[in-house]
Protein backbone atom coordinates (compact mmCIF):
# COMPACT_ATOMS: atom_id res chain seq x y z
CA UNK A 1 32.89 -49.21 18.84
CA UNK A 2 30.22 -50.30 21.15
CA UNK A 3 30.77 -52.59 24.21
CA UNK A 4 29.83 -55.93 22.25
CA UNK A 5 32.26 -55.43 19.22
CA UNK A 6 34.97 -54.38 22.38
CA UNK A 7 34.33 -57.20 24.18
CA UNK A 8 34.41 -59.53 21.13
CA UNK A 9 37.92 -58.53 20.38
CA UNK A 10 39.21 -59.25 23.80
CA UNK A 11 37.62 -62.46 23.41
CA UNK A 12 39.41 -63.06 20.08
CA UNK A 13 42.42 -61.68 21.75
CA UNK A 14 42.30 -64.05 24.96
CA UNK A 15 41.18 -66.87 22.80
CA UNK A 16 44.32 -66.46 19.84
CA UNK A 17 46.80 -66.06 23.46
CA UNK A 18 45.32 -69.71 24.80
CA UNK A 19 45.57 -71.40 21.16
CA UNK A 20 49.15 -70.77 20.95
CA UNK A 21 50.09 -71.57 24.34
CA UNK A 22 48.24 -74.92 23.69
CA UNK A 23 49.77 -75.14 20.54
CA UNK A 24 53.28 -74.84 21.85
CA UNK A 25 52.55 -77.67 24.33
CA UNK A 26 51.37 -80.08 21.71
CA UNK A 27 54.57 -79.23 19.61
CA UNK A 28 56.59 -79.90 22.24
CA UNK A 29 55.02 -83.03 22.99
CA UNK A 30 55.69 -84.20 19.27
CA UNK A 31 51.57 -84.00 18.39
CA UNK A 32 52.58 -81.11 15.84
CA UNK A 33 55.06 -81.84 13.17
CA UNK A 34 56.74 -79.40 10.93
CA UNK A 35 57.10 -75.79 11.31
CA UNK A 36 55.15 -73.50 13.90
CA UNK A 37 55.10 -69.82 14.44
CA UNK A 38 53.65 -68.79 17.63
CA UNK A 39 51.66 -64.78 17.20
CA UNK A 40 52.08 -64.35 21.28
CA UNK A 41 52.40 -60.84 21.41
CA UNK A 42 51.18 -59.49 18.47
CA UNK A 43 47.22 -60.30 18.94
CA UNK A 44 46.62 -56.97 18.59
CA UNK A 45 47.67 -56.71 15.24
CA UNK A 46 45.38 -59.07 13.47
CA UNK A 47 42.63 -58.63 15.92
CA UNK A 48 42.43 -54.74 15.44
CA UNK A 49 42.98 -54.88 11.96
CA UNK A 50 40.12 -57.48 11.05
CA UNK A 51 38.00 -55.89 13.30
CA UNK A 52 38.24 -52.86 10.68
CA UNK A 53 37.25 -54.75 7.77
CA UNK A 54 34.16 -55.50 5.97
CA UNK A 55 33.36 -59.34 5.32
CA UNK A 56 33.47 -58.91 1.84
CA UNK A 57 37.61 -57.62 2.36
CA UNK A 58 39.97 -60.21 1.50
CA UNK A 59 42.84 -61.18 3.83
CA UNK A 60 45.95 -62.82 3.08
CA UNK A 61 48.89 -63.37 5.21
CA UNK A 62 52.07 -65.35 6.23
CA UNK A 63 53.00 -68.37 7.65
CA UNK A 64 52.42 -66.75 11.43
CA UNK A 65 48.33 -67.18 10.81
CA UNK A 66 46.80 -69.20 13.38
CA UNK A 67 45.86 -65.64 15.45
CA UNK A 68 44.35 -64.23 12.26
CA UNK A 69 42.52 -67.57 11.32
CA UNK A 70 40.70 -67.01 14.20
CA UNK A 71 40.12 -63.58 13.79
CA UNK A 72 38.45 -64.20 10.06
CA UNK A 73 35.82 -66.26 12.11
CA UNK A 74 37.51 -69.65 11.36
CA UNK A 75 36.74 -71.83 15.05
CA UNK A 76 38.96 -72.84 17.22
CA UNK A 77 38.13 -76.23 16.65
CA UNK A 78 39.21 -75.76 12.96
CA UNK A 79 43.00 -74.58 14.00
CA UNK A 80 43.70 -77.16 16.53
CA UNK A 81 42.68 -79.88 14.37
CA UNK A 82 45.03 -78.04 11.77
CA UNK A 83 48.10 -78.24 13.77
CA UNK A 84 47.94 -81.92 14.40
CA UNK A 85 47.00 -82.82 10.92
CA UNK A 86 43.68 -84.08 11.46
CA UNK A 87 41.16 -84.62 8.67
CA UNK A 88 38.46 -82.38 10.76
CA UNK A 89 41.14 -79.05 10.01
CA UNK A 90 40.38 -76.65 7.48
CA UNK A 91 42.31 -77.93 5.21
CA UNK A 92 41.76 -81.11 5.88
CA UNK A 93 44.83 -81.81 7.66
CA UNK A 94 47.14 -80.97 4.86
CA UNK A 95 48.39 -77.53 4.99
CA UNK A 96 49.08 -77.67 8.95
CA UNK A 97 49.82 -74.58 10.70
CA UNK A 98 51.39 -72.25 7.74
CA UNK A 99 48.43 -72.94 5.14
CA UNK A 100 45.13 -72.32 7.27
CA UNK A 101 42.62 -70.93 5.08
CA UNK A 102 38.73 -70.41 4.41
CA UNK A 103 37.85 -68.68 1.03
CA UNK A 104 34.31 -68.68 2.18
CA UNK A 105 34.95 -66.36 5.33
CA UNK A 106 37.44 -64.38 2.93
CA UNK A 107 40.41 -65.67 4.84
CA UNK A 108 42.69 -66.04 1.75
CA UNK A 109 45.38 -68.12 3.41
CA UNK A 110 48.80 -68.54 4.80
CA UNK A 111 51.75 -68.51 3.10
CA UNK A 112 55.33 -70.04 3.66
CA UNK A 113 57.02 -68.41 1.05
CA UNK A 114 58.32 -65.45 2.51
CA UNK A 115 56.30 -62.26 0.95
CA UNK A 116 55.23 -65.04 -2.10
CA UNK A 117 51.40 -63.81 -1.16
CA UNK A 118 52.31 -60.47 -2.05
CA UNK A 119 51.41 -60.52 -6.05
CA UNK A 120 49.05 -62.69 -5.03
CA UNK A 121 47.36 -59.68 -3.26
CA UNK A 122 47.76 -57.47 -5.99
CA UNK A 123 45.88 -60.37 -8.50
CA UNK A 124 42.88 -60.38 -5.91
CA UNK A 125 42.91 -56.28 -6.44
CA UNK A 126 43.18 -56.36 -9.83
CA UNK A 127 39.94 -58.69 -10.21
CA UNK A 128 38.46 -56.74 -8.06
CA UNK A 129 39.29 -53.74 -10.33
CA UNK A 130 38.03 -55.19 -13.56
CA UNK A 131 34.43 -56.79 -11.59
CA UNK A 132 33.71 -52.92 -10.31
CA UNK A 133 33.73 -53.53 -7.13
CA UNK A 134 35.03 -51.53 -4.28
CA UNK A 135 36.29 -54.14 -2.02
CA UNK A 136 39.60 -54.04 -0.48
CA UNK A 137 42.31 -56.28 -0.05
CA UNK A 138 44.48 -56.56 3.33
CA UNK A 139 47.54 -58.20 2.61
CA UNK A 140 49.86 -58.85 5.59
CA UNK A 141 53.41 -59.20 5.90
CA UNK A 142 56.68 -59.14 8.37
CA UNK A 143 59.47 -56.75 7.84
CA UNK A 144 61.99 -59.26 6.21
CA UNK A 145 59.83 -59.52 3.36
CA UNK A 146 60.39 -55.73 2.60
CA UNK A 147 63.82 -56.63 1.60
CA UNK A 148 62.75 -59.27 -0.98
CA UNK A 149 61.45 -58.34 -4.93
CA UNK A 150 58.00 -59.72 -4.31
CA UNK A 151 57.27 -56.50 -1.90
CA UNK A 152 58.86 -53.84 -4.38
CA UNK A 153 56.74 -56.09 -7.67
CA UNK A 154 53.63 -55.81 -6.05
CA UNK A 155 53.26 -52.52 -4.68
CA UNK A 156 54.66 -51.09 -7.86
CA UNK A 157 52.04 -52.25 -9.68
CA UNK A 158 49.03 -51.66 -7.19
CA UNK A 159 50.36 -48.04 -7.43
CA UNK A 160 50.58 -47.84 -11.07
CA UNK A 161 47.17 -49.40 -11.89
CA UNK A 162 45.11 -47.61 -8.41
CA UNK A 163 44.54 -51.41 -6.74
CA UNK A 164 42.68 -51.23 -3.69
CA UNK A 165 44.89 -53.31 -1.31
CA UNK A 166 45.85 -52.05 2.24
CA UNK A 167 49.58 -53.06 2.60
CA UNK A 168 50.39 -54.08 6.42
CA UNK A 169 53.59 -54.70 7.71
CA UNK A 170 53.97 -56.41 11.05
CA UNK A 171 56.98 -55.18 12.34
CA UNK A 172 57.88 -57.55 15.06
CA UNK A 173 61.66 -55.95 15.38
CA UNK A 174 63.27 -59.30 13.67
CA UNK A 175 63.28 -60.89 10.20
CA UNK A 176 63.78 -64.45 11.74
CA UNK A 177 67.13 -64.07 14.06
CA UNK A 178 67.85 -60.18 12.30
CA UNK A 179 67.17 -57.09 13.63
CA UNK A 180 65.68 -54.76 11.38
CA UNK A 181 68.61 -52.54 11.33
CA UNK A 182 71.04 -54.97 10.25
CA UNK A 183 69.29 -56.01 7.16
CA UNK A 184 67.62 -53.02 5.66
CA UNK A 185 68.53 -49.45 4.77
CA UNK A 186 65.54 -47.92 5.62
CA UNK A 187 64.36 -48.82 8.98
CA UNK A 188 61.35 -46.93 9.17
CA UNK A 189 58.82 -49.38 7.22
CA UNK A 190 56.78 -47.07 5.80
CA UNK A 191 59.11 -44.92 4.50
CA UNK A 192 59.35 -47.76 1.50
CA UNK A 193 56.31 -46.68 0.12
CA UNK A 194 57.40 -43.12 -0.79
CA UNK A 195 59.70 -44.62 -3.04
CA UNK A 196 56.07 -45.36 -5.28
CA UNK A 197 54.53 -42.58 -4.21
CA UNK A 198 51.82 -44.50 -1.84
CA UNK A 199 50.46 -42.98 1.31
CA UNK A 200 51.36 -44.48 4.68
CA UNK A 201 51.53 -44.43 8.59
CA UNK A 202 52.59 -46.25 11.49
CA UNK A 203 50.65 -47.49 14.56
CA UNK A 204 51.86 -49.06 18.01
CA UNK A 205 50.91 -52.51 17.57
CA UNK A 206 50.93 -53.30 20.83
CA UNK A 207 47.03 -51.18 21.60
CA UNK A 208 44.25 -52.68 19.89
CA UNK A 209 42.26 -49.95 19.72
CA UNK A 210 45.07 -47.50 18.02
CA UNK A 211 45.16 -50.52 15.23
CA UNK A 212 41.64 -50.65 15.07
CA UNK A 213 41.19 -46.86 14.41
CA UNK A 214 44.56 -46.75 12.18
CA UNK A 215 43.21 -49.69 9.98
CA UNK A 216 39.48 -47.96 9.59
CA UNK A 217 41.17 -44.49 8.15
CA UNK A 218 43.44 -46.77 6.36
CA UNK A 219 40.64 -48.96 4.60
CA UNK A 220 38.24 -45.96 3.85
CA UNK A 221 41.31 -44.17 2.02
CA UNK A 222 42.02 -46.83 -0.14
CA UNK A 223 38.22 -47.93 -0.80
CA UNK A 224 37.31 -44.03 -1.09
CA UNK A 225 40.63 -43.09 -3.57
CA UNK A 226 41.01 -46.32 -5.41
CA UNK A 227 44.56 -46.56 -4.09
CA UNK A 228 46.77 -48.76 -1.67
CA UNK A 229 48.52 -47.58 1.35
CA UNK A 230 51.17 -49.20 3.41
CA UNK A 231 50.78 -49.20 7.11
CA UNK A 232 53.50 -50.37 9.61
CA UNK A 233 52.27 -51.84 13.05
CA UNK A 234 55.02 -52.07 15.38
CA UNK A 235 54.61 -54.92 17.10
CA UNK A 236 56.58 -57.69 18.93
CA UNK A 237 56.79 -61.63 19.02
CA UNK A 238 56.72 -62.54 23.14
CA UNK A 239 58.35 -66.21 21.69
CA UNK A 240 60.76 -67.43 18.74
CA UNK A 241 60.85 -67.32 15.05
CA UNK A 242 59.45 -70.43 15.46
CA UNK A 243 59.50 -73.74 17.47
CA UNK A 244 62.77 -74.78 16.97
CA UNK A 245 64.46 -71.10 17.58
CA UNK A 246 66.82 -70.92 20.45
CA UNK A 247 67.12 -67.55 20.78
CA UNK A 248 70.62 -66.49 21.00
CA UNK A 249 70.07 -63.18 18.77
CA UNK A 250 67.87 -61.21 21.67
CA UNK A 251 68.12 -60.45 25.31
CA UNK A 252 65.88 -61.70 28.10
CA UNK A 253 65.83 -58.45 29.66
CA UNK A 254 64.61 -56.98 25.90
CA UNK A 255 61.55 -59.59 25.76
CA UNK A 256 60.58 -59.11 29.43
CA UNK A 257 60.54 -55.43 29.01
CA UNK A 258 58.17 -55.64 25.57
CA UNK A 259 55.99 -58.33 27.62
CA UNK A 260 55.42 -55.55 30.31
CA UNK A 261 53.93 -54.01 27.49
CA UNK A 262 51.43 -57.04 27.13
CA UNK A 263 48.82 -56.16 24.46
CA UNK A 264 45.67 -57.98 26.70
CA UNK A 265 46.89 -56.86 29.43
CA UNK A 266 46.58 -52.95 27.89
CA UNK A 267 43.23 -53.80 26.20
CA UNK A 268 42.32 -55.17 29.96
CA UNK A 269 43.39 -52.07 31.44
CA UNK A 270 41.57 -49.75 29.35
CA UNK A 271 37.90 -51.81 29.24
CA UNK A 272 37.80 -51.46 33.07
CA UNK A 273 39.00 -47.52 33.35
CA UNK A 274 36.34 -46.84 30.69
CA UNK A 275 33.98 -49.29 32.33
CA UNK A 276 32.99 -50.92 29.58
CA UNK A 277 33.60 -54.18 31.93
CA UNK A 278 34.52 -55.55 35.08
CA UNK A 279 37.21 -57.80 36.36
CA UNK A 280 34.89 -59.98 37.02
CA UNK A 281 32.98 -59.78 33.45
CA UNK A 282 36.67 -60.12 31.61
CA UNK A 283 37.89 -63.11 34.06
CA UNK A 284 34.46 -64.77 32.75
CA UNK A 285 35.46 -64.10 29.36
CA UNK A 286 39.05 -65.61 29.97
CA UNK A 287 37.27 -68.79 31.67
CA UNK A 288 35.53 -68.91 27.86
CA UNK A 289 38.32 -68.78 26.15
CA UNK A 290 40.24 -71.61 28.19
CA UNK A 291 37.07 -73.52 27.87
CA UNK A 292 36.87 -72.91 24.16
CA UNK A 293 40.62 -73.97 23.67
CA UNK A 294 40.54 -77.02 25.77
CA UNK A 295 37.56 -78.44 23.97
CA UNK A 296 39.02 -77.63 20.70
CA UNK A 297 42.43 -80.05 22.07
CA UNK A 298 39.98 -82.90 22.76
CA UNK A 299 38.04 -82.37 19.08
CA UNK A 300 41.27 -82.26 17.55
CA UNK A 301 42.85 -85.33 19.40
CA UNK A 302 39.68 -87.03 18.46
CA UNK A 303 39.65 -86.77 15.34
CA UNK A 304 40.84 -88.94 12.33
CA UNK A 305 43.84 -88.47 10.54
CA UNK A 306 43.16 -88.23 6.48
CA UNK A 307 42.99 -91.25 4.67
CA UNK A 308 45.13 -92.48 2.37
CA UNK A 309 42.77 -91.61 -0.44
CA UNK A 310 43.43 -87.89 0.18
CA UNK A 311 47.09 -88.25 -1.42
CA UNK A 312 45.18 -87.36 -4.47
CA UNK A 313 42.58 -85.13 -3.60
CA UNK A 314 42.83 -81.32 -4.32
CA UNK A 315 45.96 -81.38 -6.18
CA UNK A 316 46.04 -80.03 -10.15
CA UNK A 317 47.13 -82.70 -12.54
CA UNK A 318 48.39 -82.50 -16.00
């Protein structure tokens, strides 16, 4: 990677870090309703993994999206105005934080149906498949929906018909309030995939640039061999499940030791022992991102709310 693409992704990094913290205040202060899950932690899953891609590669995810929203190129301005419902979001206000999508950037959505996007991954590989193209699908995931039949559906059949989609599990260490080792046999991710034959690894999710190169071998295997692959990033959520999570299943002494392990804070680290920047060049870069977030608040607050006549706009009918 060269120093602007390095520098980009700390940007994207910084800038996903100040969205959510934002985000979380707003909530709090009762300008976001519904559900919110906060990615603080794991911005070096989405960011490193995107970074990978070519535009023409779908990506589809969960309801934790806001981080890879941004990622896919969709402005900050966009999210914020998401969250609070606002007629200026993406989607126009009505699919809040766990539906943020942009088709035209290839940013396939959210989803709130735990591991519901999965066949919906193998569909986009499929027509893929039967236009001749070579582009590949990256369909993400958490570890709780390896459990479900929508995981073992769809990469049965990408493995039995050669779809090009690049499984990724983010394996934040907790299925909502459950450890991974209380609800599932195998707790080694990746070790699913053998069950259908499919090639996979694991990365630390917690260095960007190990996801970055684990997602680029990763892509070129399943673009080059026509197949899918399962990758595991082991990762970790700094905050709740989401919003309204209290917390009682995890110790404070296990989240402060993964936060030593802050993924900026390691991408930091390493862009100023390799000099690819300064302190000073990354504090400016921080100062962008605050800058960035704050004006996206004020767009956001200052926008309209839809009208009524969007009740019926964008819905299939009968």
């Amino acid at each position: 990677m060269d120093k602007e693409k390095l520098l980009q992704m700390y940007h994207e990094m910084v800038l996903i870090r100040r969205v959510e913290e934002r985000g979380a205040e707003l909530y709090q202060a009762g300008k976001i309703g519904g559900f919110m899950h906060l990615y603080i932690g794991q911005e070096a899953v989405s960011t490193g993994l995107i970074a990978a891609r070519e535009p023409r590669d779908r990506v589809i995810t969960a309801y934790r999206d806001h981080g890879v929203a941004l990622n896919c190129g969709i402005s900050a301005n966009e999210v914020m105005a998401e969250l609070l419902g606002k007629i200026t979001g993406m989607s126009k206000g009505k699919g809040g934080s766990m539906h943020m999508a942009d088709t035209s950037k290839n940013m396939w959505g959210g989803h709130a149906i735990v591991g519901g996007h999965l066949p919906i991954a193998s569909g986009f590989a499929l027509g893929d498949q039967y236009a001749g193209n070579d582009n590949v699908t990256i369909c993400m995931f958490g570890d709780g929906a390896t459990n479900i039949g929508y995981f073992h559906e769809a990469l049965n059949l990408a493995k039995t018909w050669g779809l090009r989609v690049l499984w990724v599990c983010e394996n934040n260490q907790y299925g909502m309030g459950t450890t991974v080792e209380r609800a599932s046999a195998v707790t080694e991710i990746r070790q699913k995939a053998e069950g259908y034959g499919m090639k996979n690894g694991q990365v630390d999710g917690m260095d960007v640039t190990k996801v970055y190169a684990a997602a680029q071998e990763a892509i070129k295997y399943v673009r080059e061999n026509s197949q899918p692959y399962l990758l595991e990033i082991d990762t970790y959520r700094f905050r709740g499940h989401s919003m309204g999570d209290p917390e009682r299943y995890r110790a404070q002494e296990e989240v402060k030791k993964w936060q030593e392990n802050d993924p900026i804070g390691i991408f930091r680290a390493y862009l100023i022992k390799k000099k690819i920047a300064t302190e000073a060049a990354l504090d400016k870069i921080d100062a962008k991102a605050d800058e960035e977030t704050n004006k996206a608040v004020e767009f956001a607050e200052a926008s309209p709310e839809p009208g009524m006549e969007e009740l019926f706009k964008d819905i299939y009918a009968a």
